[in-house]
N, C-alpha and C. Protein backbone atom coordinates (compact mmCIF):
# COMPACT_ATOMS: atom_id res chain seq x y z
N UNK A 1 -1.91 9.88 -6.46
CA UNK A 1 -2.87 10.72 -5.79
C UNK A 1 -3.97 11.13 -6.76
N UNK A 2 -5.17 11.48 -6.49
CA UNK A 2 -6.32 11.63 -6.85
C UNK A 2 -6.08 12.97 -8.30
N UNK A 3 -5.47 13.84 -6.80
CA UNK A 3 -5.26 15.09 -7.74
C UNK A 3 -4.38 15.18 -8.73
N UNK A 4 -3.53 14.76 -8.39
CA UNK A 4 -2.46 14.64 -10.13
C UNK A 4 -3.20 14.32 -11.12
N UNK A 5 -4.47 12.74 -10.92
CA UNK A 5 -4.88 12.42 -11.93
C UNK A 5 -6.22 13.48 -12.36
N UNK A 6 -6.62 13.85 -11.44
CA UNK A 6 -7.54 15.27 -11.96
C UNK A 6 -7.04 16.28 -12.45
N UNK A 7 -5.81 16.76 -12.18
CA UNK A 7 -5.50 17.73 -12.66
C UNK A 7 -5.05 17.40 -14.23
N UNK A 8 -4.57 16.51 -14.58
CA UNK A 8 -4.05 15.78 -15.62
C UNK A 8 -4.69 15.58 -16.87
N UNK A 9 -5.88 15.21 -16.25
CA UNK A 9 -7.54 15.32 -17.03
C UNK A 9 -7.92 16.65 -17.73
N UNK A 10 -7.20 17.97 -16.73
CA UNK A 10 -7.74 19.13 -17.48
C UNK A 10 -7.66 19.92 -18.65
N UNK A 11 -7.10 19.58 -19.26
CA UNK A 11 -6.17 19.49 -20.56
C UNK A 11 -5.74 18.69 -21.34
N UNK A 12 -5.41 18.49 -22.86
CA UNK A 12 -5.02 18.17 -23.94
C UNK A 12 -4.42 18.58 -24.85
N UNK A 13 -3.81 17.84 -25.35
CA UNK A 13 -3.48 17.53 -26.46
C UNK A 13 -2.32 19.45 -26.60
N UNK A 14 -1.83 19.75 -25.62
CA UNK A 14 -0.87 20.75 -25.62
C UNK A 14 -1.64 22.08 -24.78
N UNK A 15 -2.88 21.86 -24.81
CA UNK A 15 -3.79 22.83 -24.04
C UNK A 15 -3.98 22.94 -22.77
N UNK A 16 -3.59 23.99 -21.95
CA UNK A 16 -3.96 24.20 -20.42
C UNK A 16 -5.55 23.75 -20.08
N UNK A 17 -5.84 23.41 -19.24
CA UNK A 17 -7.06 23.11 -18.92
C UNK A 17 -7.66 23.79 -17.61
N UNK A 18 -8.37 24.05 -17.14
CA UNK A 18 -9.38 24.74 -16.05
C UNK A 18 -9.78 24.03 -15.64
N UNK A 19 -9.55 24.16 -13.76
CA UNK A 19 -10.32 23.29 -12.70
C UNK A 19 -10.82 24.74 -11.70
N UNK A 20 -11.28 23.88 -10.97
CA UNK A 20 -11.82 24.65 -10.06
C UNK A 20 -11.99 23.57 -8.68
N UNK A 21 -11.70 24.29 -7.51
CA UNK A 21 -12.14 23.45 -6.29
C UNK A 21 -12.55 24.21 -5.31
N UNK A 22 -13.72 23.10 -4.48
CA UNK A 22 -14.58 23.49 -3.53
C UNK A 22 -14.31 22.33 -2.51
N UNK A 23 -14.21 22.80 -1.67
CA UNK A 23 -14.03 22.48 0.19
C UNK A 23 -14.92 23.09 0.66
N UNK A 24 -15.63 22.19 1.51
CA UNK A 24 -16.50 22.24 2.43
C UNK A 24 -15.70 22.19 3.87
N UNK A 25 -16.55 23.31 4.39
CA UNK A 25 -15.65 23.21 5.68
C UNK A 25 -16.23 22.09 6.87
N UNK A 26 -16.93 21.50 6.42
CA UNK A 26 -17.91 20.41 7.35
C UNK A 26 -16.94 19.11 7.21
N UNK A 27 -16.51 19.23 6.22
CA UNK A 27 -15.06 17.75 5.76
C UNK A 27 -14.00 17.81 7.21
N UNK A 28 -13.79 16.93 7.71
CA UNK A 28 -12.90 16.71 8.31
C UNK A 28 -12.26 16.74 8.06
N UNK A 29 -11.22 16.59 6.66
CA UNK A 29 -9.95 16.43 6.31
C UNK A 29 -9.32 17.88 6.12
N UNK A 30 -10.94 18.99 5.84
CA UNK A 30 -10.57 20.66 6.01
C UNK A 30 -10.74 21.55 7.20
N UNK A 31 -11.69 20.63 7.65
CA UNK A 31 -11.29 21.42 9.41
C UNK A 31 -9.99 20.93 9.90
N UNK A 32 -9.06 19.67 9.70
CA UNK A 32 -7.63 19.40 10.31
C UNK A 32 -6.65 20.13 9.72
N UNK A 33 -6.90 20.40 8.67
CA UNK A 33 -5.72 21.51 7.67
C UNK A 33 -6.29 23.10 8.02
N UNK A 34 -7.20 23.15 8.54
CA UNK A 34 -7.82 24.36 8.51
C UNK A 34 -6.85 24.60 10.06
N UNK A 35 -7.16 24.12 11.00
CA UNK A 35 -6.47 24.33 11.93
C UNK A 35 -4.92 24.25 12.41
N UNK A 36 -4.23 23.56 11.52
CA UNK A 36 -3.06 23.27 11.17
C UNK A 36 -2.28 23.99 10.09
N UNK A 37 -3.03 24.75 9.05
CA UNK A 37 -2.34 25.45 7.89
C UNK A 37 -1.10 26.13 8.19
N UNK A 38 0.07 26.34 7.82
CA UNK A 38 0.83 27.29 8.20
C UNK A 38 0.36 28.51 7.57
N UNK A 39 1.40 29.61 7.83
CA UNK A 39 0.63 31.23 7.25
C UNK A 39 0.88 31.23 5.75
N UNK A 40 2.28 30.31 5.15
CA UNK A 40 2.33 30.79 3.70
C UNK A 40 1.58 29.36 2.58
N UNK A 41 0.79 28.87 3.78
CA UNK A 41 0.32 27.37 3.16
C UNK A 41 -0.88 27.78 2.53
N UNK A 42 -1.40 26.91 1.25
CA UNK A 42 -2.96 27.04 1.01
C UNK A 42 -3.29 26.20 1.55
N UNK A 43 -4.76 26.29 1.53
CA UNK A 43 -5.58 25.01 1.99
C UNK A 43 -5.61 24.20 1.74
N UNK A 44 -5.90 24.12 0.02
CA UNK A 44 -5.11 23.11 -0.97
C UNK A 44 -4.19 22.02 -0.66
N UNK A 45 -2.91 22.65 -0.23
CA UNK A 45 -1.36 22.25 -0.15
C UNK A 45 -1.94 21.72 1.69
N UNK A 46 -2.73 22.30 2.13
CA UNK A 46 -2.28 21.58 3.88
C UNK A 46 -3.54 20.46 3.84
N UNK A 47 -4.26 20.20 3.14
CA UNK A 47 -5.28 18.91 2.81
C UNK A 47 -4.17 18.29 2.15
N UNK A 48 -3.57 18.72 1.42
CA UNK A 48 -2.62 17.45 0.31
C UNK A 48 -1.38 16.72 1.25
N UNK A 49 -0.89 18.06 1.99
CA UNK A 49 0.09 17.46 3.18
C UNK A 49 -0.44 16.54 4.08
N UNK A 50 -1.90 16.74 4.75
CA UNK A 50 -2.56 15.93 5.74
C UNK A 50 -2.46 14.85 4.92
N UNK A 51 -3.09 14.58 3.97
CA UNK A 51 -3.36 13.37 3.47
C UNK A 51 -2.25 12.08 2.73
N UNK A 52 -1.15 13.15 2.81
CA UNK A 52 0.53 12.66 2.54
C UNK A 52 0.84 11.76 3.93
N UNK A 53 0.42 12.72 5.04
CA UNK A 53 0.98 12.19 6.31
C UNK A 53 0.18 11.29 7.05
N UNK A 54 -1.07 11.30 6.49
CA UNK A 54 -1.62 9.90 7.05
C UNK A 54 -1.42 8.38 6.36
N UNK A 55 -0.85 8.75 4.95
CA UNK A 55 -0.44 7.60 3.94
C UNK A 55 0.66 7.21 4.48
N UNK A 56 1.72 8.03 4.97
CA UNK A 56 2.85 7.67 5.34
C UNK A 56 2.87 6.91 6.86
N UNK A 57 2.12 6.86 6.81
CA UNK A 57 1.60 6.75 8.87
C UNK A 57 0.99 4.69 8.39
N UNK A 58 0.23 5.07 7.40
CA UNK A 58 -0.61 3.63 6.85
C UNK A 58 0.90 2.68 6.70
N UNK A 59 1.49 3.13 5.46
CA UNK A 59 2.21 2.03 5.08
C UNK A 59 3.33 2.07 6.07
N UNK A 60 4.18 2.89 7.35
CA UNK A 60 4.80 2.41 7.73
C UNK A 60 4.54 1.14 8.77
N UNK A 61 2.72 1.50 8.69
CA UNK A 61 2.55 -0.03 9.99
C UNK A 61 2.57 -1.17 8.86
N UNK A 62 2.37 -1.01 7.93
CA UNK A 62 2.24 -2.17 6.74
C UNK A 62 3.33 -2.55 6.40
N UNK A 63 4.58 -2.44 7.27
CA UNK A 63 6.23 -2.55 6.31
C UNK A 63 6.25 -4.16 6.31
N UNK A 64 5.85 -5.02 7.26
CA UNK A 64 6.20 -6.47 7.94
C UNK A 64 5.30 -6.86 6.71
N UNK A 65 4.24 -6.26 6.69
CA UNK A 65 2.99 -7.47 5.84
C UNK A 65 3.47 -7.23 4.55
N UNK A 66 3.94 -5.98 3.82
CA UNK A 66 4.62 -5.83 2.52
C UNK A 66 5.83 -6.99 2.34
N UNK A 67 6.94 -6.76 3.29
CA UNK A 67 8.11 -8.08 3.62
C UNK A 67 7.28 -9.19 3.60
N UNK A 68 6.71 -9.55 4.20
CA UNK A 68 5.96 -10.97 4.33
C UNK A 68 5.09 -11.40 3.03
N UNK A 69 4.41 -10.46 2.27
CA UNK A 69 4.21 -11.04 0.49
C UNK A 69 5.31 -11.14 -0.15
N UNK A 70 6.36 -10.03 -0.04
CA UNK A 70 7.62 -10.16 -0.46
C UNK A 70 7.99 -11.82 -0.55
N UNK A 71 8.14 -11.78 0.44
CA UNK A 71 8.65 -13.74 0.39
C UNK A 71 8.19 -14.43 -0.02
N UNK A 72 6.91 -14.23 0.50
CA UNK A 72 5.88 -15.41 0.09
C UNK A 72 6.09 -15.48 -1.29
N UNK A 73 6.19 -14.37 -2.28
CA UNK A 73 5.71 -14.23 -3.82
C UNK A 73 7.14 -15.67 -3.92
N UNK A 74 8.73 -15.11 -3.12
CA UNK A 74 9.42 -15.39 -3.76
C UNK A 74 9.34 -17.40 -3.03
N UNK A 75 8.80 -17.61 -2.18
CA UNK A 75 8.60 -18.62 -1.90
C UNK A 75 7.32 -19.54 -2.77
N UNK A 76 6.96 -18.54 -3.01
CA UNK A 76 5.59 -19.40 -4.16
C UNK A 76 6.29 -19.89 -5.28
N UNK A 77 7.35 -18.96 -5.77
CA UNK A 77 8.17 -19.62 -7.12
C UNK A 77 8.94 -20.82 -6.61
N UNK A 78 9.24 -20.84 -5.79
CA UNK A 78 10.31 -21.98 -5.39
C UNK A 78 9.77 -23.33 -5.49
N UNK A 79 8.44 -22.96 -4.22
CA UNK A 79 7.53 -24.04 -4.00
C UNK A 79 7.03 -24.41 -5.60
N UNK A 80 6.33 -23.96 -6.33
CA UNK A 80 5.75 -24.37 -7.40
C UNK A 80 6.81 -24.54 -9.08
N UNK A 81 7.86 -24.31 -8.37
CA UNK A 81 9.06 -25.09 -9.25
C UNK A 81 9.33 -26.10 -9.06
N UNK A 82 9.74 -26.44 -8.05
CA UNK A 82 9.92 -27.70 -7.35
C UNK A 82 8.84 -28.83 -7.24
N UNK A 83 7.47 -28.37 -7.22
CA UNK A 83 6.26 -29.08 -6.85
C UNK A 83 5.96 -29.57 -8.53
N UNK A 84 6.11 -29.26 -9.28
CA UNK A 84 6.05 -29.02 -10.59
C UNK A 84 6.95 -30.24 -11.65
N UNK A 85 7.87 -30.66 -10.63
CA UNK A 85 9.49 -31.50 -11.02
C UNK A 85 9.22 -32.70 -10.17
N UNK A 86 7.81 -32.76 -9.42
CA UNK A 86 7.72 -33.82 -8.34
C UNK A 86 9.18 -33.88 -7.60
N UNK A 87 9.30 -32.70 -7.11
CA UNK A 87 10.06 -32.92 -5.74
C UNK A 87 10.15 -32.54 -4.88
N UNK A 88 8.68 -32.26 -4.17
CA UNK A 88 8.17 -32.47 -2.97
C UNK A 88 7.55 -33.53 -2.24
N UNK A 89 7.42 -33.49 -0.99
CA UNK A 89 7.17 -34.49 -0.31
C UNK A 89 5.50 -35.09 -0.04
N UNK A 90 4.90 -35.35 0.06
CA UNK A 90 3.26 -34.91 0.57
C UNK A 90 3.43 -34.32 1.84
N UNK A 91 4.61 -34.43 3.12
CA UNK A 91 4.40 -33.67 3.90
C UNK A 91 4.94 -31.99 3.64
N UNK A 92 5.86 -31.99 2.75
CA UNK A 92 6.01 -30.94 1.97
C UNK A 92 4.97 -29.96 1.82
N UNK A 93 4.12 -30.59 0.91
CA UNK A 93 2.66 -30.41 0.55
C UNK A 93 1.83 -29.43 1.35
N UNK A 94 2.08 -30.55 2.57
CA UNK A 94 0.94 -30.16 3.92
C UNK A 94 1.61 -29.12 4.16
N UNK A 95 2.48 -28.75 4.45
CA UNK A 95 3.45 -28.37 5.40
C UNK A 95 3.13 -26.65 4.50
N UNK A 96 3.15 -26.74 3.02
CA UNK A 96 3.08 -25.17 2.21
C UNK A 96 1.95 -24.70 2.71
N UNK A 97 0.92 -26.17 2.61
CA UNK A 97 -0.71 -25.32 2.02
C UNK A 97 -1.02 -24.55 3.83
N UNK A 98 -0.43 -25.17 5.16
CA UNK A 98 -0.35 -24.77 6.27
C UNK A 98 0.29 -22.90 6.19
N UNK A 99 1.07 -23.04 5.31
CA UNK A 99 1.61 -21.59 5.98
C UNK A 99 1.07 -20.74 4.52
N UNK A 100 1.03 -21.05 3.99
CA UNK A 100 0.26 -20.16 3.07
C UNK A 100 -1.66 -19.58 3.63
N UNK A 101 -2.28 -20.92 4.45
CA UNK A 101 -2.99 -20.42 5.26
C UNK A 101 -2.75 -19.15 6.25
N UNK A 102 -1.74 -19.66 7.57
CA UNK A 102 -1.23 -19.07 8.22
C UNK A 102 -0.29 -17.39 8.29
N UNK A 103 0.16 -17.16 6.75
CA UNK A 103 1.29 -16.30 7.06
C UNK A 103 1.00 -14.91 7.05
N UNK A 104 -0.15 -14.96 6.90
CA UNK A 104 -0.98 -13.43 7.61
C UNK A 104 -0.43 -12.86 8.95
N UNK A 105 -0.67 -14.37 10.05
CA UNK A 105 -1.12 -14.15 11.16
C UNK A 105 0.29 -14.29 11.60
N UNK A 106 1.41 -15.09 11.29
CA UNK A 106 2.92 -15.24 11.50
C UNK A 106 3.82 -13.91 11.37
N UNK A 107 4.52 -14.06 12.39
CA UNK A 107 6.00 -12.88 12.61
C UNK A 107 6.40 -13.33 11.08
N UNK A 108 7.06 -12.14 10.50
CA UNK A 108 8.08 -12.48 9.90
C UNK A 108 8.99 -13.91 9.69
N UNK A 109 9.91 -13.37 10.69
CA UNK A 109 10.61 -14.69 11.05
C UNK A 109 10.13 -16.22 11.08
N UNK A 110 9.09 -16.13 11.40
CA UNK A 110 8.55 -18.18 11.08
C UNK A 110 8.26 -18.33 10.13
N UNK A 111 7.39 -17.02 9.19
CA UNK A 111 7.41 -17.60 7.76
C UNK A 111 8.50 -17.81 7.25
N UNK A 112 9.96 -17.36 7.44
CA UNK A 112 10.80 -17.98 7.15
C UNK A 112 11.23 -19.19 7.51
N UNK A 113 11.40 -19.10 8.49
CA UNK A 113 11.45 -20.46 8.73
C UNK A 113 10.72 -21.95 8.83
N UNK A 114 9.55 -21.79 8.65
CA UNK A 114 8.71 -22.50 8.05
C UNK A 114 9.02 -22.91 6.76
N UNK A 115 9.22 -22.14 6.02
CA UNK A 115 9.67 -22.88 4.23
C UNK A 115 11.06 -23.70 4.64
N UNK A 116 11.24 -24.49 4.20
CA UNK A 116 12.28 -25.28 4.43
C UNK A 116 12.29 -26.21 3.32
């Protein structure tokens, strides 16, 4: 997060450091915490929560496409071990440079099954 690394910045070498912050209430991200704050929340803490819970919102639609580099990474080693030892096929060949195009747009499941 942004702020850890700002806050992190404010100080050295064993020394506390001084920040200061300004919110604008014209920010969208402080009118949604503004209206949402609980009573023992800062503003601070309910911008940092909003912005926790929309990250968490991002990567859970991203879980398939994370799995799906997952493989791929571990299917790229395979493929280019093997390709490497000449022992692939040329339809082999075709058959990688096809789903390495493709495996954006593929379920899960066929990129698996596609490597073969």
């Amino acid at each position: 997060r942004e702020w850890i690394q700002f806050l992190g910045r404010t100080g050295r070498q064993d020394h506390n450091g001084q920040y200061a912050i300004f919110l604008s209430t014209q920010d969208e991200a402080v009118q949604q915490a503004l209206g949402d704050k609980g009573k023992q929340e800062s503003l601070v803490d309910a911008v940092l929560r909003h912005g926790d819970e929309r990250t968490a919102k991002f990567l859970a639609g991203t879980k398939e496409d994370i799995n799906k580099g997952r493989i791929m990474h571990q299917y790229t080693m395979r493929y280019w071990a093997m390709h490497k030892q000449d022992k692939t096929t040329s339809k082999q060949n075709w058959e990688w440079k096809r789903l390495c195009k493709d495996f954006g747009k593929l379920p899960l499941k066929d990129v698996s099954d596609r490597f073969q």
